[in-house]
Protein backbone atom coordinates (compact mmCIF):
# COMPACT_ATOMS: atom_id res chain seq x y z
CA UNK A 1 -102.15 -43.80 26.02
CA UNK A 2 -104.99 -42.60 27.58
CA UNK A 3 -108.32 -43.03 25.56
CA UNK A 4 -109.12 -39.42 26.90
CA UNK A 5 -106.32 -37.77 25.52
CA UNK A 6 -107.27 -39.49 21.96
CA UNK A 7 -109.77 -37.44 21.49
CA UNK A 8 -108.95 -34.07 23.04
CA UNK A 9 -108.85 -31.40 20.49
CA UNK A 10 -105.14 -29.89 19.48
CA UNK A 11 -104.71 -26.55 20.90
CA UNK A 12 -105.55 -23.76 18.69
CA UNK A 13 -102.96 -20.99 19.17
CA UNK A 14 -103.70 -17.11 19.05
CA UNK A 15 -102.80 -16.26 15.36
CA UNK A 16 -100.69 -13.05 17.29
CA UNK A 17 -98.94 -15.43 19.19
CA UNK A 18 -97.99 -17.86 16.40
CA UNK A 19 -96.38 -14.96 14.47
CA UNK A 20 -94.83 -13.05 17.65
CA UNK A 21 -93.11 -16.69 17.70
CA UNK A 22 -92.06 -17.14 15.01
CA UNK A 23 -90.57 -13.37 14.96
CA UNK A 24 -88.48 -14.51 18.25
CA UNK A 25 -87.40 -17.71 16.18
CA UNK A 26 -85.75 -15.56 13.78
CA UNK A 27 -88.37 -17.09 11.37
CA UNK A 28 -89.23 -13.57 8.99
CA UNK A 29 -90.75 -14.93 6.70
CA UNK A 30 -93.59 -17.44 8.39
CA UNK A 31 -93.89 -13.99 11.25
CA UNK A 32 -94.78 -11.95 8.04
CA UNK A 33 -96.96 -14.50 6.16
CA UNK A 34 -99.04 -14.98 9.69
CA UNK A 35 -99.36 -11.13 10.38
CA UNK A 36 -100.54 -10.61 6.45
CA UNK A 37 -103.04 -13.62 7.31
CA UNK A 38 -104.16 -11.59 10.66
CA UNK A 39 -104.38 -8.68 8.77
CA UNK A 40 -106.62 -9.95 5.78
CA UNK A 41 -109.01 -10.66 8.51
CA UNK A 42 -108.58 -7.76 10.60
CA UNK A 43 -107.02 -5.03 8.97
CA UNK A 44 -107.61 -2.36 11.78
CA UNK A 45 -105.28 -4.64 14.00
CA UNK A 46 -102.37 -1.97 15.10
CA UNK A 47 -100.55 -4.96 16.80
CA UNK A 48 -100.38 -6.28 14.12
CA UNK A 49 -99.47 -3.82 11.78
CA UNK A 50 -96.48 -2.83 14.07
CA UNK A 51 -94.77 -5.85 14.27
CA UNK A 52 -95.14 -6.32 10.25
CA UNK A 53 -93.29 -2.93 9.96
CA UNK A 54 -90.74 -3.78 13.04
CA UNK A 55 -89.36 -7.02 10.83
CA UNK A 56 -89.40 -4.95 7.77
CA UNK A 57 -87.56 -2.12 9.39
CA UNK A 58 -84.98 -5.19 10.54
CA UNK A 59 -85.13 -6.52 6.91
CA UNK A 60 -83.80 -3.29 6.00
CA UNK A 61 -87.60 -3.68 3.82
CA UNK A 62 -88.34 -0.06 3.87
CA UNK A 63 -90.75 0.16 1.24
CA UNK A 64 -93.11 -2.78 3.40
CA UNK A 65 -92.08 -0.77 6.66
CA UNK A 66 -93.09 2.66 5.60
CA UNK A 67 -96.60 1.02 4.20
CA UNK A 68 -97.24 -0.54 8.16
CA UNK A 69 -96.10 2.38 9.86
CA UNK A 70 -98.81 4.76 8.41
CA UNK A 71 -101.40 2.27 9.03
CA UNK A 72 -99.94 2.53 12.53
CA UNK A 73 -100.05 6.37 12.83
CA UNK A 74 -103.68 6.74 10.48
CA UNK A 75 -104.98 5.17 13.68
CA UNK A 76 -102.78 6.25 16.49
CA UNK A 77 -101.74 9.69 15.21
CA UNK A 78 -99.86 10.36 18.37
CA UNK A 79 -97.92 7.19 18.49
CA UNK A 80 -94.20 8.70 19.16
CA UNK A 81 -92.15 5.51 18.48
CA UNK A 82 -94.08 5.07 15.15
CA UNK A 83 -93.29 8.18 14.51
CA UNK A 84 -89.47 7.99 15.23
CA UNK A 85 -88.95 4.60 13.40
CA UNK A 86 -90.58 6.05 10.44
CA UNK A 87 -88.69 8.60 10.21
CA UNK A 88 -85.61 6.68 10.47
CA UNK A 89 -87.04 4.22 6.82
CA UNK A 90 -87.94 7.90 5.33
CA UNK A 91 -83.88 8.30 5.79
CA UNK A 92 -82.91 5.03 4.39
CA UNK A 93 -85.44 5.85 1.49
CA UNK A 94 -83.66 9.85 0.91
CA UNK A 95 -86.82 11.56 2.10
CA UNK A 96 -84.92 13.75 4.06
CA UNK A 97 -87.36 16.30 4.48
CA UNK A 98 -90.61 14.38 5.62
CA UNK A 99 -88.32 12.38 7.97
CA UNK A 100 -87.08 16.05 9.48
CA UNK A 101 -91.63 16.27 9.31
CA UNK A 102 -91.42 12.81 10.66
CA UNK A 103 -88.88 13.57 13.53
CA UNK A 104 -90.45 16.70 14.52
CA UNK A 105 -93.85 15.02 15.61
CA UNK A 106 -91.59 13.68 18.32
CA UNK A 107 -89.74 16.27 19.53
CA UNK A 108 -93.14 18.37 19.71
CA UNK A 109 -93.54 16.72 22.81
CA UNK A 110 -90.01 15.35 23.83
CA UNK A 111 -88.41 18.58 22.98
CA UNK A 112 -85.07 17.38 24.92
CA UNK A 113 -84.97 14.20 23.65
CA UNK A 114 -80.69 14.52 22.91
CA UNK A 115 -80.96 11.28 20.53
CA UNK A 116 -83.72 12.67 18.20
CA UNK A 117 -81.64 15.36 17.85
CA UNK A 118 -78.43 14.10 17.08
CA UNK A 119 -80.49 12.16 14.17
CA UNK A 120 -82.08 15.28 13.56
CA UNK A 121 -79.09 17.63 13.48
CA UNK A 122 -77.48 14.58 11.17
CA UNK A 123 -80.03 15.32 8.29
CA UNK A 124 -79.63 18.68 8.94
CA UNK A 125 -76.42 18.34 7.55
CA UNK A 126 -77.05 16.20 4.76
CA UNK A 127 -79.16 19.01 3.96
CA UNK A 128 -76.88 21.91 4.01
CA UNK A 129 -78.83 23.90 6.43
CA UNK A 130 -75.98 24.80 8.88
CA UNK A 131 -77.71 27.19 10.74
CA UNK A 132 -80.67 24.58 11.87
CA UNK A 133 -77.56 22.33 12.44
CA UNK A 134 -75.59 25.08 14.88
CA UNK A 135 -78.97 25.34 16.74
CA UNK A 136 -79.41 22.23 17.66
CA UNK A 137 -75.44 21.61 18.28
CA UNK A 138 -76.18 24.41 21.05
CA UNK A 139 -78.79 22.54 22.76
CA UNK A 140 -76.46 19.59 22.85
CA UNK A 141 -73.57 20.80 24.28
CA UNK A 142 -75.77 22.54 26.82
CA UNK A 143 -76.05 18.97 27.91
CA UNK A 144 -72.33 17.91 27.18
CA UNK A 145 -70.15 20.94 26.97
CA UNK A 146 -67.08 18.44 26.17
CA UNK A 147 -68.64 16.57 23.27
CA UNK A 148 -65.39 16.72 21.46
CA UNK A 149 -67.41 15.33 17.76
CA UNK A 150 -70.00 18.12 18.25
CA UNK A 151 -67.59 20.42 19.05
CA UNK A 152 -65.37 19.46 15.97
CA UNK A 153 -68.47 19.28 13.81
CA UNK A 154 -69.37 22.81 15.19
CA UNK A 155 -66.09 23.83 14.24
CA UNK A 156 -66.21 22.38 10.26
CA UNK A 157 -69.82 23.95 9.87
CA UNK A 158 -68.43 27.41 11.10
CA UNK A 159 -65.51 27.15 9.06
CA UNK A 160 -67.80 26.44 5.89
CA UNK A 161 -69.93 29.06 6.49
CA UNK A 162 -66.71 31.67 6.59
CA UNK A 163 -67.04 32.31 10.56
CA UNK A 164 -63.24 31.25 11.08
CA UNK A 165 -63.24 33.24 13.97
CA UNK A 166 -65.94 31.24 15.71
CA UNK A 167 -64.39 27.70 14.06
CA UNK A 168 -61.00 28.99 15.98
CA UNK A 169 -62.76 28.80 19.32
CA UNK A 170 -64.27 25.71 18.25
CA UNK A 171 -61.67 23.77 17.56
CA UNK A 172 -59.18 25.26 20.30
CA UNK A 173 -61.69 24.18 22.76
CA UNK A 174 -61.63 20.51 21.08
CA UNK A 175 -57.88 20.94 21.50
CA UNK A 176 -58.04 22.06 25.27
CA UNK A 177 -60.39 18.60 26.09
CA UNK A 178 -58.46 16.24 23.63
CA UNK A 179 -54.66 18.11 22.67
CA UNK A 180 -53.84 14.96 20.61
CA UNK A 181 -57.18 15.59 18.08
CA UNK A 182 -55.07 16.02 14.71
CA UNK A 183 -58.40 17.13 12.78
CA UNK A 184 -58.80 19.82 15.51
CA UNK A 185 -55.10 21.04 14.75
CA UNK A 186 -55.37 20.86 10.85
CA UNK A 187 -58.59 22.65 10.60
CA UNK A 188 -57.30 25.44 13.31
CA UNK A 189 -54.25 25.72 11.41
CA UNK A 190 -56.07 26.02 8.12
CA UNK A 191 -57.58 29.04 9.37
CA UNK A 192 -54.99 30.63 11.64
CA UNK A 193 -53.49 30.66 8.13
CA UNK A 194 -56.35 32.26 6.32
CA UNK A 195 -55.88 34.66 8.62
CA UNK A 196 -52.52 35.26 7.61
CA UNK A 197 -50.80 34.41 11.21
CA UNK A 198 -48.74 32.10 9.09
CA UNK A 199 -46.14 30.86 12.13
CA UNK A 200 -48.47 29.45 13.94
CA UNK A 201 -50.06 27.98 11.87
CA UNK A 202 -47.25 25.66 10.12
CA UNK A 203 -46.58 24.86 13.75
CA UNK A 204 -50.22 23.01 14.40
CA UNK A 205 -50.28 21.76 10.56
CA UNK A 206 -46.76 20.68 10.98
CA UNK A 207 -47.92 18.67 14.38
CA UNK A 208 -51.04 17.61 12.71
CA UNK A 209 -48.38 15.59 10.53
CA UNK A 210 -46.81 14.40 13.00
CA UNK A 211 -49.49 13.04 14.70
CA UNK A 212 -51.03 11.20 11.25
CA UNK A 213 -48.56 11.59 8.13
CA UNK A 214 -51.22 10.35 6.21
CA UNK A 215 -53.89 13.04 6.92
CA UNK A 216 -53.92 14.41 3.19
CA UNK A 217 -56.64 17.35 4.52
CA UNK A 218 -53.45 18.41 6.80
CA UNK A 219 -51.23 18.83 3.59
CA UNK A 220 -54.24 20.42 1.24
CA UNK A 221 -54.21 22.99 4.32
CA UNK A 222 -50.53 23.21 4.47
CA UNK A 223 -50.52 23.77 0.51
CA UNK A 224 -53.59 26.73 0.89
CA UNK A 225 -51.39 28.27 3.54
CA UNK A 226 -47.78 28.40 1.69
CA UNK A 227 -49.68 29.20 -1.61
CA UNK A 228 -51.36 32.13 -0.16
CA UNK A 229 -48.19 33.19 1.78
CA UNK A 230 -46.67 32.97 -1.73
CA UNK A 231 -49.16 35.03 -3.14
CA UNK A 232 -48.20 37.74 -0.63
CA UNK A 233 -44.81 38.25 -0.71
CA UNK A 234 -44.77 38.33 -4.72
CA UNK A 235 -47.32 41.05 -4.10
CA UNK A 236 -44.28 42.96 -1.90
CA UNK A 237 -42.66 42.33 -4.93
CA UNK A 238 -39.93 39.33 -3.06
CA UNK A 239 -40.05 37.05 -5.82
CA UNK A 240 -37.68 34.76 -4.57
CA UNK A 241 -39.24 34.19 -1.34
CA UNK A 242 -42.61 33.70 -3.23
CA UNK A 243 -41.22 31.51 -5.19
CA UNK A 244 -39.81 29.43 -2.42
CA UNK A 245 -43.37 29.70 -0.61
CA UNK A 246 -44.96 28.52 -3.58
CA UNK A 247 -42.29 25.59 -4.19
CA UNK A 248 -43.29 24.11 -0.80
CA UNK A 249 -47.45 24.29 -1.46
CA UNK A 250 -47.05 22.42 -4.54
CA UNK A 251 -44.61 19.64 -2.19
CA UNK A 252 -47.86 19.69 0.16
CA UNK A 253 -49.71 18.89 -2.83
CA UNK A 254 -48.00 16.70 -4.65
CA UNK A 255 -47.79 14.61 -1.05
CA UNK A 256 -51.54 15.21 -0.66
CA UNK A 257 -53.10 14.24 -3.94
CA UNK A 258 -50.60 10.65 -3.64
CA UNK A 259 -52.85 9.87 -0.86
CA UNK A 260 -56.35 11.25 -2.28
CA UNK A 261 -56.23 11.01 -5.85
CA UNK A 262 -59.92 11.06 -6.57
CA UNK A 263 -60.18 14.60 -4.94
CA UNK A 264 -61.03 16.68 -7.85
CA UNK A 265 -60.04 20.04 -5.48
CA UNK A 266 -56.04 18.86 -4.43
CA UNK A 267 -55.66 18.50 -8.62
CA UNK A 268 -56.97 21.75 -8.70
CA UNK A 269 -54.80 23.50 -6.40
CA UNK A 270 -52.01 22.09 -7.47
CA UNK A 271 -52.59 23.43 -10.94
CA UNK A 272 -53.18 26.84 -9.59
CA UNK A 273 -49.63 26.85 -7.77
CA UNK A 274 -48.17 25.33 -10.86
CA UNK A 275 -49.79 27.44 -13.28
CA UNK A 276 -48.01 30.39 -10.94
CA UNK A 277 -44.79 29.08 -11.00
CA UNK A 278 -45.63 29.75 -14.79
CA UNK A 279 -45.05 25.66 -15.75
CA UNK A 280 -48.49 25.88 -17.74
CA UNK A 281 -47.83 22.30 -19.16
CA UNK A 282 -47.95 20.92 -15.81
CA UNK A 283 -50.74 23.08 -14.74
CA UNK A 284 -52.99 21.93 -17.63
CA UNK A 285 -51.87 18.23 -16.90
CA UNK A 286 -53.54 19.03 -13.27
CA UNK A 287 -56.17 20.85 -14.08
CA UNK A 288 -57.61 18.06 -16.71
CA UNK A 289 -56.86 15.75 -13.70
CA UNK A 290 -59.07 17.49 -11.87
CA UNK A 291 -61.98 17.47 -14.56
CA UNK A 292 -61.28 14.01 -15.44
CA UNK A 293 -62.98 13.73 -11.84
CA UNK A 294 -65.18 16.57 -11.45
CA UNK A 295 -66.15 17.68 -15.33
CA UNK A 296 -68.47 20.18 -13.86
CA UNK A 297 -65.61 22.29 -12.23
CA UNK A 298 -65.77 25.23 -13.98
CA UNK A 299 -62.87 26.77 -11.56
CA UNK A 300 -61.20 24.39 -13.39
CA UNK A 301 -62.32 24.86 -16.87
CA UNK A 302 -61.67 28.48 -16.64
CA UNK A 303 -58.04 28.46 -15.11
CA UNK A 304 -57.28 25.85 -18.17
CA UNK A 305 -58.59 28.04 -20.66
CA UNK A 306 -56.75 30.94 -18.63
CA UNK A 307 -53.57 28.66 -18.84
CA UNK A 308 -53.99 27.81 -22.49
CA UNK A 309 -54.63 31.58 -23.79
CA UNK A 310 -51.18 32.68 -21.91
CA UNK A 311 -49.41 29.10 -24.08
CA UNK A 312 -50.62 30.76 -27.20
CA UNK A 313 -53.41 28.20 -27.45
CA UNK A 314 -56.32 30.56 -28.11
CA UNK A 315 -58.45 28.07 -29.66
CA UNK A 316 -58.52 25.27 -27.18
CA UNK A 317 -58.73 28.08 -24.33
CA UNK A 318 -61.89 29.59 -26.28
CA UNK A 319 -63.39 26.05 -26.16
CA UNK A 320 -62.64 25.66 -22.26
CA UNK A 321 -64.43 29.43 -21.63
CA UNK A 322 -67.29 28.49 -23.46
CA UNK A 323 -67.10 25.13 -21.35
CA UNK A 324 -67.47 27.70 -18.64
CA UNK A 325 -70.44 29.60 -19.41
CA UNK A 326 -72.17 26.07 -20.21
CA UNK A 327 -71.76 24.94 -16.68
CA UNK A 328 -72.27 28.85 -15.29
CA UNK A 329 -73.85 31.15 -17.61
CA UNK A 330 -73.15 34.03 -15.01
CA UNK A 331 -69.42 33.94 -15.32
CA UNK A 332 -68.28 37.41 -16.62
CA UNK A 333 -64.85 36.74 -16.84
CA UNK A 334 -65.42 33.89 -19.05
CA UNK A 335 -67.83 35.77 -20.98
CA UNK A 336 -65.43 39.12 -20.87
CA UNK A 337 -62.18 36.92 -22.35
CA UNK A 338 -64.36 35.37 -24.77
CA UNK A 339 -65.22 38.60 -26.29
CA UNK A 340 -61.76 39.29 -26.46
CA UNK A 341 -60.04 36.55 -28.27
């Protein structure tokens, strides 16, 4: 050993180094204890501060994260990535609306950036605002006119918002890109059937079966569609037929609550068709199915209380109307058969 070497001084490392390091070792916690240290003694390091909130973001830390990140952007105001990755922790924290804030610094100067928007158009959703949603979907498929999600997304919003018309196109066009898409056929179906063009559409809910026996959305559809055909022909006063009709919803029901039977609607439904084939016993059995999972259905409550008042059962029916007007205080047909018993 050299007597030189004995007395050379170790080798101090750069504090930003050490933690950077020990952030490509994998080793969290020693990366954040050394960028806390740097930042006790420098707290207007942005460096810094930015790699504390990248390990936290990885750490799934959001709390941490959110802290760094708007020490980041207090300095840097313009800083688009901060901007974008703090929007994404204001997601995983439910601040959906300052992360749509968050998001929108971004696209004030990247106004075609498509994966901003996807995330963008995704909160959109989770907030119900469909129209912001559709905008956005436009811009996309400006970009990718065969985007068979967006298109099928398009499709459900339109539907939901009572444009079946437009969902039609929607989801015939994801049928004309990908003619296997059984959601595309169900949905189409569903409203080719609203429409009352009730052939074709037990020929795409039929093949939507056939292409996944399992889809229970395919047989809710195919129970709407036979109950609302029903519904017509006892109107013409063909009883039989409507009966027949009706027999064959409550089939696609009973199939479709046996493979989804935490959906509060399918019990629903199926109490409607049942309570119309006048077996009220078996309705009420499905509609307290139904509120067993949803007890703030007051479609439900009423159409028991409806169900019970026609069973002679005025008592329990008044109970289930006033059930009604606790959940809905606007509903006049509660309120009107109230008055009446």
């Amino acid at each position: 050993m050299k007597l030189g070497n004995f007395f050379k001084k170790p080798e101090v490392k750069d504090p930003i180094q050490e933690a950077e390091d020990y952030k490509r070792a994998g080793k969290f916690d020693k990366a954040l204890e050394a960028y806390r240290n740097i930042l006790n003694n420098d707290p207007s390091n942005l460096k810094a501060w930015y790699d504390k909130a990248s390990i936290h973001l990885a750490l799934e830390q959001y709390g941490p994260a959110l802290e760094a990140y708007e020490k980041v952007l207090e300095a840097e105001p313009h800083n688009k990535k901060a901007w974008h990755e703090k929007g994404f922790v204001l997601v995983n924290l439910g601040r959906l609306k300052e992360a749509l804030e968050a998001y929108d610094k971004v696209l004030e100067s990247e106004p075609d950036n498509l994966k901003l928007l996807s995330e963008k158009a995704m909160i959109l959703k989770e907030l119900k605002m469909d129209s912001e949603v559709l905008k956005i979907y436009e811009k996309l498929l400006e970009n990718d006119p065969n985007n068979v999600k967006i298109l099928f997304d398009r499709g459900m919003i339109l539907s939901n918002m009572g444009k079946d018309a437009d969902a039609s196109i929607a989801f015939s066009k994801v049928l004309e890109i990908d003619p296997e898409h059984s959601g595309a056929m169900a949905r189409k179906g569903l409203n080719l059937g609203m429409q009352r063009q009730y052939a074709q559409s037990f020929v795409l809910l039929d093949k939507a079966l056939e292409k996944d026996p399992s889809n229970w959305f395919s047989l809710y559809a195919k129970g709407l569609v036979w109950k609302l055909k029903g519904t017509d022909l006892k109107s013409l006063d063909r009883r039989y037929e409507a009966v027949k009709s009706l027999d064959n919803a409550l089939q696609a029901f009973e199939k479709a609550t046996s493979l989804n039977p935490d959906n509060s609607k399918l019990w629903f439904e199926k109490g409607l068709v049942l309570k119309d084939l006048e077996r009220g016993n078996e309705a009420i059995r499905a509609f307290n199915k139904s509120l067993d999972i949803d007890p703030m259905n007051s479609k439900a409550w009423y159409e028991k209380g409806v169900t019970l008042k026609v069973l002679g059962n005025e008592g329990e029916a008044s109970k289930c109307f006033e059930k009604v007007l606790e959940i809905d205080p606007t509903h006049t047909l509660a309120r009107h058969k109230l008055k009446k018993m």
